[in-house]
Protein backbone atom coordinates (compact mmCIF):
# COMPACT_ATOMS: atom_id res chain seq x y z
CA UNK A 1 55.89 -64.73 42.43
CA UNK A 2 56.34 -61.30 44.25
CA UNK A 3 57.65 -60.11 40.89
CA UNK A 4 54.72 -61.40 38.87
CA UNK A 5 52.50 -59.79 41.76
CA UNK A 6 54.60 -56.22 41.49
CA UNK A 7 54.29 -56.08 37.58
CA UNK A 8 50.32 -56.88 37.79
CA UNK A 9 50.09 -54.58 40.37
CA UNK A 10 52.28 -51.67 38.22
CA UNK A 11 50.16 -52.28 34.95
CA UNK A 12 46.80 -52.40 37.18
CA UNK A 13 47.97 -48.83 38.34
CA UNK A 14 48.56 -47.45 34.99
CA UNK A 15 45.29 -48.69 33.58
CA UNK A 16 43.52 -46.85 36.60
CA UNK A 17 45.63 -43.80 36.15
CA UNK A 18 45.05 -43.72 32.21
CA UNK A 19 41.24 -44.00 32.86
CA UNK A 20 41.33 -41.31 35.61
CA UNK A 21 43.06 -38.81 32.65
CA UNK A 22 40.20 -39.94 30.21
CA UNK A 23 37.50 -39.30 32.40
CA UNK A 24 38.98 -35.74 33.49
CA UNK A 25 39.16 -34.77 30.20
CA UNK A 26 35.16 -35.78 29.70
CA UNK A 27 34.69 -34.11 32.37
CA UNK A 28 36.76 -30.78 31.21
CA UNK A 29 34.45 -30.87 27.58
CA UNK A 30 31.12 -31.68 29.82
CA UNK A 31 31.68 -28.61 31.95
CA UNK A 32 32.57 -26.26 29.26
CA UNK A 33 28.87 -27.26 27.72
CA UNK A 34 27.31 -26.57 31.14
CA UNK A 35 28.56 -23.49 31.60
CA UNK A 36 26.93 -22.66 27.99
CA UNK A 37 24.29 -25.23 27.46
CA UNK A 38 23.22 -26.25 31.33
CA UNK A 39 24.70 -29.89 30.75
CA UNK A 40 23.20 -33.26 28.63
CA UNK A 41 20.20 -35.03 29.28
CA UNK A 42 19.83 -38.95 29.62
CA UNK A 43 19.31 -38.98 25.39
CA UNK A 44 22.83 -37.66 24.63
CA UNK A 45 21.20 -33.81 23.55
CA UNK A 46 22.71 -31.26 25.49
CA UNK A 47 20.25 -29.62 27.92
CA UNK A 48 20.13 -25.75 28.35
CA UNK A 49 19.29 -24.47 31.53
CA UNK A 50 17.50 -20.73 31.96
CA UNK A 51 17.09 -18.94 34.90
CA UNK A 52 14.15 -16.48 34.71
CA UNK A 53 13.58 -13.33 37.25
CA UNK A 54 10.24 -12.22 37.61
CA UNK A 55 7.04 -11.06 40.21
CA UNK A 56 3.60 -11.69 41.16
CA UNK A 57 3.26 -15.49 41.34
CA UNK A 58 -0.29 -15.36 40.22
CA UNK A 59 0.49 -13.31 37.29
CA UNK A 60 3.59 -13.22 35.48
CA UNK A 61 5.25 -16.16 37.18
CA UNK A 62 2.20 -18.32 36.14
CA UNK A 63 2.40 -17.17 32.25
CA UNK A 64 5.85 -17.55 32.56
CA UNK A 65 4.85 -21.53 34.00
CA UNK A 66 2.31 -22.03 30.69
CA UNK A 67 4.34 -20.98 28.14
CA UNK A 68 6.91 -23.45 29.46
CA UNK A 69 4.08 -26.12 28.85
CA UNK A 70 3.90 -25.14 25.43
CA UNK A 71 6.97 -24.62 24.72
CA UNK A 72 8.15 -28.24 23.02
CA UNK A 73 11.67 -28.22 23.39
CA UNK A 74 12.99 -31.58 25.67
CA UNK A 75 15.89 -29.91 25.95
CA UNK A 76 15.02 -26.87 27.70
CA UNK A 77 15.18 -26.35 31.14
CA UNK A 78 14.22 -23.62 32.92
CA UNK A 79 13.82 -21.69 36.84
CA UNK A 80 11.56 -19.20 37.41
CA UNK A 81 12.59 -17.39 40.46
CA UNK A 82 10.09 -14.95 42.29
CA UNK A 83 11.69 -11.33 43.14
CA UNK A 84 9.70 -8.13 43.98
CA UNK A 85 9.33 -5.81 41.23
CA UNK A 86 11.73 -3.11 43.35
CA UNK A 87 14.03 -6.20 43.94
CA UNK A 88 14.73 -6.90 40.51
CA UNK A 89 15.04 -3.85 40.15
CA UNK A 90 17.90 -3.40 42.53
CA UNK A 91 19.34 -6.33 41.74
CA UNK A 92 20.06 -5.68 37.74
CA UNK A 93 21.21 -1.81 38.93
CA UNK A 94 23.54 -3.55 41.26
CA UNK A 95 25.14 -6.26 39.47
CA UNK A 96 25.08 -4.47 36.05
CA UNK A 97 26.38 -1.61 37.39
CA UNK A 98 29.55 -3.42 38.84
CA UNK A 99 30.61 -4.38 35.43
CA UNK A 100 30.33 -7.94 35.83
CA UNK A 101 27.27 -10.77 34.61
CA UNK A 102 27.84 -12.87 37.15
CA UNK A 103 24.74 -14.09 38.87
CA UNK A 104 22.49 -12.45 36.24
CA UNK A 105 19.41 -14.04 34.72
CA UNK A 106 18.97 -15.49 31.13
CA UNK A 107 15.30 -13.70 31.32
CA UNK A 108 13.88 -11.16 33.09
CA UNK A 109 10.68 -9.20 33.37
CA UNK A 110 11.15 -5.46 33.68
CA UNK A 111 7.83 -2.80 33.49
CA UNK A 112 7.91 -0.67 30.27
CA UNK A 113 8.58 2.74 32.14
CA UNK A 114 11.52 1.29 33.71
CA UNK A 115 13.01 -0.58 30.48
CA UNK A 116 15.22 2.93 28.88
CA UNK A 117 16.86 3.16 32.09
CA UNK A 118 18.42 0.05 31.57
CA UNK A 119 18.66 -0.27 27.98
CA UNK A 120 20.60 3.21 27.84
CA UNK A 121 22.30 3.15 31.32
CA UNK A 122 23.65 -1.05 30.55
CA UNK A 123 23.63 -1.13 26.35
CA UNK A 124 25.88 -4.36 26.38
CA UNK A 125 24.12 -6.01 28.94
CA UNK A 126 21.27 -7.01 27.12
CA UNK A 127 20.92 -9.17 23.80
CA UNK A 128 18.87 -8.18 20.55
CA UNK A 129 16.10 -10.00 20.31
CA UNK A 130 14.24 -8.89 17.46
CA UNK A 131 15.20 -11.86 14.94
CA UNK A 132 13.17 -14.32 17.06
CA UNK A 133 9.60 -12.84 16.37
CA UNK A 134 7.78 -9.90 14.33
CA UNK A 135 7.39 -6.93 15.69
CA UNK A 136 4.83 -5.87 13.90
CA UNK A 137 2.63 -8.55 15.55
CA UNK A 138 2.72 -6.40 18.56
CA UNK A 139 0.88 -3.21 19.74
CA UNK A 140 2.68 -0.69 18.23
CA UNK A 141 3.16 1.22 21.56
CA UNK A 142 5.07 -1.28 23.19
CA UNK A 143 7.85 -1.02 20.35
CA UNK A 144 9.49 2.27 21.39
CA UNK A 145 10.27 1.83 25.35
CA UNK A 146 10.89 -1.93 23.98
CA UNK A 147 13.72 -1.06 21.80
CA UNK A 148 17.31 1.36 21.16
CA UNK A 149 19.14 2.35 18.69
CA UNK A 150 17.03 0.33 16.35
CA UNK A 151 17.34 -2.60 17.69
CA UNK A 152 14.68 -4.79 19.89
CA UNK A 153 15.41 -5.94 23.01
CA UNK A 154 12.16 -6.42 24.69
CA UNK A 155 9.67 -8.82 23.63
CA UNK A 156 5.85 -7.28 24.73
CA UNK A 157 3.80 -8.72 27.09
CA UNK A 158 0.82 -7.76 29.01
CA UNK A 159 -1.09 -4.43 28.02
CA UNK A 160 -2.01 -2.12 30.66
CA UNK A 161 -4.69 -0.42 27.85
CA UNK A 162 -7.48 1.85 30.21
CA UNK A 163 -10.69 2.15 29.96
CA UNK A 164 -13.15 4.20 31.64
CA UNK A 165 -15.11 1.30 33.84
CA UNK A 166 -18.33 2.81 35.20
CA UNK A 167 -21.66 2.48 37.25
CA UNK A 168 -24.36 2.30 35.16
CA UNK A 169 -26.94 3.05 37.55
CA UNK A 170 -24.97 5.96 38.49
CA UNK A 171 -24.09 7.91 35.51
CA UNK A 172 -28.53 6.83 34.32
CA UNK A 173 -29.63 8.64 37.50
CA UNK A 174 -27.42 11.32 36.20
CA UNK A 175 -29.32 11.42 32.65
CA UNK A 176 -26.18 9.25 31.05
CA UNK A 177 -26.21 6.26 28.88
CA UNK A 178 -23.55 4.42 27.40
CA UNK A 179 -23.65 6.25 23.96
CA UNK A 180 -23.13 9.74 25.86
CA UNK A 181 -19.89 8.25 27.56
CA UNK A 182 -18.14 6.87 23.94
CA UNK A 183 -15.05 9.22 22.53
CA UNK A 184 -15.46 11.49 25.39
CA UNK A 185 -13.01 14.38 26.41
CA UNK A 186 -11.30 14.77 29.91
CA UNK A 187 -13.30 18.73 29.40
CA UNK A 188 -16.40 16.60 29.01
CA UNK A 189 -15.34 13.65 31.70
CA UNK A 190 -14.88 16.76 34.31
CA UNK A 191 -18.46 18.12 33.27
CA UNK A 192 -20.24 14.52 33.55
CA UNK A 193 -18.09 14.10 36.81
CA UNK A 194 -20.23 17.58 38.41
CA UNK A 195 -23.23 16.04 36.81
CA UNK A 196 -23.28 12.79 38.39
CA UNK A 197 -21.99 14.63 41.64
CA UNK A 198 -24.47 16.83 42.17
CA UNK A 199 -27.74 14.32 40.81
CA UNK A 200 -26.16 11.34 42.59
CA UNK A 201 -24.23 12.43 45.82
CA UNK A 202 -21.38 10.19 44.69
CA UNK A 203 -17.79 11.68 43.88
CA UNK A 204 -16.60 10.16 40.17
CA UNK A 205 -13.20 8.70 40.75
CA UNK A 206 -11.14 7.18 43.57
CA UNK A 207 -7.23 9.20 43.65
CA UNK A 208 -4.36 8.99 45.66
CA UNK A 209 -2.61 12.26 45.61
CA UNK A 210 0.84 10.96 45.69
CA UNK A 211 0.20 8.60 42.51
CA UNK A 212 0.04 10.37 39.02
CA UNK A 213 -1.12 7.82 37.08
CA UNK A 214 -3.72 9.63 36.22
CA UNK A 215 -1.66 12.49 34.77
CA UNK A 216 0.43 9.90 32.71
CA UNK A 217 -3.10 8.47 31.26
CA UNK A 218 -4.26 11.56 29.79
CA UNK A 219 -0.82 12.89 28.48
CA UNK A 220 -0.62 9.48 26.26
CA UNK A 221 -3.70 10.12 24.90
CA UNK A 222 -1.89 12.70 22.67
CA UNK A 223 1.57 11.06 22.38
CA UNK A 224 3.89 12.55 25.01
CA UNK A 225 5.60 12.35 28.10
CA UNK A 226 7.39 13.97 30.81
CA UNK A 227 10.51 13.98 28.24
CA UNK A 228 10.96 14.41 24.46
CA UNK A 229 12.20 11.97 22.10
CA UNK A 230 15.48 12.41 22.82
CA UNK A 231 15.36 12.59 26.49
CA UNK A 232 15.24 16.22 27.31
CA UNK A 233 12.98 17.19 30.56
CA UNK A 234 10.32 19.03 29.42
CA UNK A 235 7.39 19.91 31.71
CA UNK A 236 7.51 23.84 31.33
CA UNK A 237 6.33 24.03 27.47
CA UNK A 238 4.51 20.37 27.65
CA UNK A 239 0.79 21.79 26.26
CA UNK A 240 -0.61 18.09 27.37
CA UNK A 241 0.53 17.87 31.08
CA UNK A 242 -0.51 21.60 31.18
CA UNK A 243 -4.16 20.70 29.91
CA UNK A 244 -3.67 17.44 32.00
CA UNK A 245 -3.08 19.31 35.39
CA UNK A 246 -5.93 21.86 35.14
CA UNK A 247 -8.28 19.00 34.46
CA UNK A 248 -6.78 17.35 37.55
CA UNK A 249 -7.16 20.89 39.54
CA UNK A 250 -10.73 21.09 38.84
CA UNK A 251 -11.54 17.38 39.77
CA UNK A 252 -9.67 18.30 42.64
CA UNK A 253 -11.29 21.71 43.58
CA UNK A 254 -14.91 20.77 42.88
CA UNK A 255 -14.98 17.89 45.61
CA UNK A 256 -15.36 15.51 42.46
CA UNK A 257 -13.04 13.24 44.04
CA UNK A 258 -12.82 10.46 46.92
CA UNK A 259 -9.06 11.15 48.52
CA UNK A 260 -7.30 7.78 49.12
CA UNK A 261 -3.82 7.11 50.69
CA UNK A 262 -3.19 3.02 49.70
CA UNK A 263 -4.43 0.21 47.54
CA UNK A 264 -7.07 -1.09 49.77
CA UNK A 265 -8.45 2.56 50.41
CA UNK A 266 -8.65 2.77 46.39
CA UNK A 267 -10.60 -0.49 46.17
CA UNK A 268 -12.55 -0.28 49.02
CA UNK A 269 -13.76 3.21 47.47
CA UNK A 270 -15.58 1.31 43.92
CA UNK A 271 -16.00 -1.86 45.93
CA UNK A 272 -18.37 0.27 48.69
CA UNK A 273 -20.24 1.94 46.11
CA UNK A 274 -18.85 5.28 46.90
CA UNK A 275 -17.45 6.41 43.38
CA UNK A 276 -18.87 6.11 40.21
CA UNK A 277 -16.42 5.21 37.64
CA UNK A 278 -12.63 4.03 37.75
CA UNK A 279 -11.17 5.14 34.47
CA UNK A 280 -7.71 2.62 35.18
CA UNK A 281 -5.66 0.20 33.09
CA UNK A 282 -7.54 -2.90 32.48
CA UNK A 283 -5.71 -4.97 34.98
CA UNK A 284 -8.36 -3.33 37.25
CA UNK A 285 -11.27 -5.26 36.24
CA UNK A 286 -10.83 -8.69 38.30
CA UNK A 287 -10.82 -6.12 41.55
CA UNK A 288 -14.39 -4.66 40.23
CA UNK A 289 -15.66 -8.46 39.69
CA UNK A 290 -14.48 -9.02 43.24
CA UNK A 291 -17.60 -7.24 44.55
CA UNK A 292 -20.32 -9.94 43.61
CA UNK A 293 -23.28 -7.84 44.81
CA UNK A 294 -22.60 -5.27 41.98
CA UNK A 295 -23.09 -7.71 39.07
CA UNK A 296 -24.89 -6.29 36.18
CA UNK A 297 -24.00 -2.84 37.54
CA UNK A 298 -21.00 -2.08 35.02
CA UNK A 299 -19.87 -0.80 31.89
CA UNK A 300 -16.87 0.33 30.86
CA UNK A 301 -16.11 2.89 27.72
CA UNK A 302 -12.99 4.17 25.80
CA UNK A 303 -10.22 6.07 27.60
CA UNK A 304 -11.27 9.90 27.86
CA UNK A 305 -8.67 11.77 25.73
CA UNK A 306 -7.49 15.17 26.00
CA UNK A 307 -8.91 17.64 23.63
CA UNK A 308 -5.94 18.13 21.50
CA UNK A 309 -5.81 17.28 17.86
CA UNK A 310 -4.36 13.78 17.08
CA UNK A 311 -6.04 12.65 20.60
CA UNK A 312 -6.84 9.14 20.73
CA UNK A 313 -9.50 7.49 23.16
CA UNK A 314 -6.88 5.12 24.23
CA UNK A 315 -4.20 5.23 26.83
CA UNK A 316 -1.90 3.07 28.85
CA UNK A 317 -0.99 2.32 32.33
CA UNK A 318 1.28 -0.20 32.91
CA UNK A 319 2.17 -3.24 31.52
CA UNK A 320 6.01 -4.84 31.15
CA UNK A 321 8.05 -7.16 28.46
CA UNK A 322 10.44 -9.93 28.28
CA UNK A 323 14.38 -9.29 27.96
CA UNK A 324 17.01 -11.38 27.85
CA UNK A 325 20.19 -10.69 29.18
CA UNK A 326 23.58 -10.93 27.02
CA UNK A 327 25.39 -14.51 28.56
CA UNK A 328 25.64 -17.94 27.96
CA UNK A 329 22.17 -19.11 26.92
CA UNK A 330 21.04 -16.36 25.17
CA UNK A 331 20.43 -17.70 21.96
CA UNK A 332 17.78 -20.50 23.64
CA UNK A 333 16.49 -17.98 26.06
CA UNK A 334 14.86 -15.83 22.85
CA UNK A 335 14.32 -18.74 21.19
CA UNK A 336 11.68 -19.88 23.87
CA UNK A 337 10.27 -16.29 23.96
CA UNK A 338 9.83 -15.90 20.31
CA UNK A 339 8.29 -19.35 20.70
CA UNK A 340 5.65 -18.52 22.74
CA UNK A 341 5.13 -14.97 23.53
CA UNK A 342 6.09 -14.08 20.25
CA UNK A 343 4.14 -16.44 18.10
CA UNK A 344 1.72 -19.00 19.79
CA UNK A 345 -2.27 -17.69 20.01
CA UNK A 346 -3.10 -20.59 21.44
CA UNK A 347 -1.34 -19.88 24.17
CA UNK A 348 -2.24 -16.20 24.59
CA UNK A 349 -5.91 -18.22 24.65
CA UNK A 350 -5.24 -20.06 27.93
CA UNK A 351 -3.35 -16.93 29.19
CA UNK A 352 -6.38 -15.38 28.95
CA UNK A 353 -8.39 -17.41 30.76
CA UNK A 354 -6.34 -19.62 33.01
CA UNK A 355 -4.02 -16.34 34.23
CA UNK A 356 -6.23 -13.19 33.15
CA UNK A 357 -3.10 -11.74 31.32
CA UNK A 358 -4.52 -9.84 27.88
CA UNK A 359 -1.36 -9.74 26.15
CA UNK A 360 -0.21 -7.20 23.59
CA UNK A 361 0.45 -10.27 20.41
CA UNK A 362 -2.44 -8.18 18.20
CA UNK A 363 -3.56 -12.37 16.19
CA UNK A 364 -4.32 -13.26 19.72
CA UNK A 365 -7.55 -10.78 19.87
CA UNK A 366 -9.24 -13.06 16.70
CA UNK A 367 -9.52 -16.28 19.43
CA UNK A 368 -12.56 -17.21 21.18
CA UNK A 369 -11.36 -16.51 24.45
CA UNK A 370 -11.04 -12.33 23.27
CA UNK A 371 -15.11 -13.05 22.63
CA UNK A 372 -16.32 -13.90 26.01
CA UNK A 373 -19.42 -11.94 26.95
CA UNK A 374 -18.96 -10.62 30.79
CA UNK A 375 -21.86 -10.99 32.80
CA UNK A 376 -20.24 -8.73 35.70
CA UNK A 377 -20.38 -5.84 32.95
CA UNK A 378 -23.94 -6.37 31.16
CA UNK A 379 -22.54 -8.85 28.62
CA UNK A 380 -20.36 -6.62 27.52
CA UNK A 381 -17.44 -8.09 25.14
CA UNK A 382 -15.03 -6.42 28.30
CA UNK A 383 -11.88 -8.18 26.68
CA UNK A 384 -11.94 -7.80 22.73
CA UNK A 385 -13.10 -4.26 23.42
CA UNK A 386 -10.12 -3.74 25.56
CA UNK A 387 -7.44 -5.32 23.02
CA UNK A 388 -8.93 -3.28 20.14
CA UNK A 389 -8.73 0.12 21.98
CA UNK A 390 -4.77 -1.43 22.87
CA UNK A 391 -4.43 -1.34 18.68
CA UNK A 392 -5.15 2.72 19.29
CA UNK A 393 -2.78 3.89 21.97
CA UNK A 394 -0.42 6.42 21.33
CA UNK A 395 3.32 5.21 20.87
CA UNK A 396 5.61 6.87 23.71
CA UNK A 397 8.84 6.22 24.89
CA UNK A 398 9.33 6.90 28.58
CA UNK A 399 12.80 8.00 29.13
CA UNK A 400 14.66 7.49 31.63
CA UNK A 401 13.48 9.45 34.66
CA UNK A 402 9.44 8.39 34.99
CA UNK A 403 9.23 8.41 38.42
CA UNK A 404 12.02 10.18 39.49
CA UNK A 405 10.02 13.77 37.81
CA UNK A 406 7.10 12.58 39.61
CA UNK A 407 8.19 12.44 42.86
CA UNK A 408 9.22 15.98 42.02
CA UNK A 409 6.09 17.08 40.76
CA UNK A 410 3.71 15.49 43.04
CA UNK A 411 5.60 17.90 45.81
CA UNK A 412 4.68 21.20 43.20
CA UNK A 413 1.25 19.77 42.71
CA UNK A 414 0.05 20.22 45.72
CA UNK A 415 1.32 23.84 45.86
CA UNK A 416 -0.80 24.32 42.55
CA UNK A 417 -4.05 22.98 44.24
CA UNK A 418 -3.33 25.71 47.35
CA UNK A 419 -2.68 28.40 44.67
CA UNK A 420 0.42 28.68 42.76
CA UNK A 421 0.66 29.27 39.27
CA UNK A 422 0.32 26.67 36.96
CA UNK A 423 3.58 28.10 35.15
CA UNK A 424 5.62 28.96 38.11
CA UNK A 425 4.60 25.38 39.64
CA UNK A 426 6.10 23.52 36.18
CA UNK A 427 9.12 26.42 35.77
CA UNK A 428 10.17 24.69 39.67
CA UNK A 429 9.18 21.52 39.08
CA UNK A 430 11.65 21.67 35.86
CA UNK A 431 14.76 23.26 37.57
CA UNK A 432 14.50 20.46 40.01
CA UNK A 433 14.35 17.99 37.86
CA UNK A 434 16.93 19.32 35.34
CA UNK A 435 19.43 19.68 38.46
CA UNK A 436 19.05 16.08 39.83
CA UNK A 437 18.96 14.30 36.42
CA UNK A 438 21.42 15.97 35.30
């Protein structure tokens, strides 16, 4: 009897033991999928998990949200974690730089005038993406700070296209109408500017001295930068920032501006009543609408451009794109972008109107929601205008260094304004800049 019980109890053991090896090696092949694939869901496909990076929970984090909604994949799983912009930014230059992936996301959102300091700086960190939808779909002048080398590793998304936004009443009492304001040049902008300053009593634009945005939306007017093509500083013989800077001087000089030092100052300044246009990327029009009282009271025109030939009335400021980092999960993470950033119009429909994102997917501007007729700005078709003046801007690429030379020049500026000479002020600015980016 013992004996019978021993040998039961030996063969029971061996079963268990042979079961335990069976389900450690299911285990072994079902961990070597999650580590690639995220894992399989309850109907036997495997399920790939993404982790996304982005910021601004009521912008990019919420188009992020509906194109997983229309994004028909079961087997797709993704988390959208919210980082400040400067976080992310920090984050990628810290864990890229240490040679390793770990802790990296599948997807990330970086802002165009950031995205050739990682491309070039981290070239295997990020994968190709250009396969998964056509670039020529796309605004041609989010291509080149998009892409290296020939090869596309952002996918576009939101357009930070200007316009010239404006108070009717204003710029009438002035002797203005909408038709005088069209095609303009900053030369002309600067004479309308003492115009409506000196018939009105109200300064023409809202600036903050230590952001040169302003600079950076009349210098793509033409086509350049701070930088050339291939990356060389070049401030000194730039004829754009040069006719950019005296434009700025005289704004500056005549009292034709309303100084600010932060956001809410800059607000608070077309908000009030106080300035009388806000010639900004179009990402400033929900702030305008915030001001109910001043319904009815708006227009808005194409982008001034500088008075150089090949000019464009169209400019940019701002605006970021999709990239997808070179690990496990790659292939699905471009898949879903090229699914819906890259393709869907329906989608870029409720993007329009459920998150206020005008993206830069050119079909998209043929949908109803591109036709709306804004109220706030006299009926005015605000958003197809807006996305066919995007079609227009001047292709750029950024470099490396965007803010970097403007912290240096913003220093010079101000020595320009109190008197210095244009070309000594950009003959310092460039040594400086030449020295630290060596």
């Amino acid at each position: 009897m013992k004996q019978s019980l021993s040998k039961k109890l030996w063969l029971l053991l061996v079963a268990l033991f042979t079961a335990a090896i069976l389900v450690a090696c299911g285990d072994d092949t079902d961990g070597e999928n999650a580590d690639s694939d995220g894992g399989e869901d309850a109907s036997g496909g495997e399920t790939t998990d993404i982790i996304a990076w982005a910021w601004d929970q009521n912008f990019n984090i919420a188009a992020l949200n509906l194109a997983n909604e229309y994004y028909e994949n079961e087997d797709f799983n993704m988390e959208i974690v919210e980082n400040a912009q400067d976080d992310i930014v920090q984050k990628l230059n810290t864990g890229l730089s240490s040679g390793t992936m770990k802790g990296m996301p599948n997807i990330v959102l970086i802002e165009d005038q950031r995205a050739q300091s990682f491309l070039q700086s981290y070239p295997d960190a990020f994968y190709p993406i250009g396969d998964y939808f056509n670039t020529e779909d796309f605004a041609e002048y989010k291509i080149a700070p998009t892409s290296l080398d020939g090869k596309q590793y952002g996918l576009p998304f939101d357009t930070g296209a200007t316009g010239f936004f404006y108070r009717t009443d204003y710029l009438e009492e002035a002797g203005y109408t909408h038709d005088d304001l069209v095609n303009i040049t900053w030369a002309q902008f600067v004479n309308i500017a003492k115009d409506v300053k000196e018939k009105t009593g109200h300064p023409m634009l809202a600036l903050d001295p230590n952001d040169l945005g302003i600079l950076r939306v009349m210098m793509q007017t033409t086509g350049t930068w701070y930088t050339t093509e291939d990356g060389k500083i070049n401030l000194v013989d730039n004829e754009p920032l040069k006719l950019a800077l005296q434009h700025y001087k005289e704004l500056m000089s005549n009292d034709l501006v309303h100084l600010v030092s932060d956001w809410s100052q800059y607000l608070a300044a077309f908000n009030s009543g106080d300035v009388a246009s806000v010639p900004a990327g179009n990402w400033i029009a929900p702030s305008i609408e915030a001001e109910a009282s001043q319904s009815g009271l708006w227009k808005v025109a194409p982008t001034p451009r500088l008075d150089m030939e090949g000019a464009a009335n169209a400019s940019n400021q701002g605006g970021s794109s999709w990239y997808v980092l070179n690990i496990d999960g790659k292939e699905a993470a471009a898949e879903f972008l090229g699914k819906t950033f890259g393709s869907n119009s329906e989608f870029y429909q409720e993007l329009l109107t459920e998150v206020g994102a005008i993206g830069t997917y050119k079909p998209a501007s043929e949908g109803d929601a591109y036709q709306y007729e804004n109220e706030y700005f006299g009926g005015q078709k605000v958003i197809y205008e807006i996305s066919q003046w995007m079609e227009e801007i001047p292709q750029v690429d950024y470099g490396m260094n965007t803010y970097g030379i403007e912290d240096i020049l913003s220093a010079e500026i101000q020595q320009y304004l109190d008197g210095k000479s244009l070309e000594d002020m950009l003959a310092d600015a460039q040594a400086q800049a030449e020295n630290q980016f060596k």
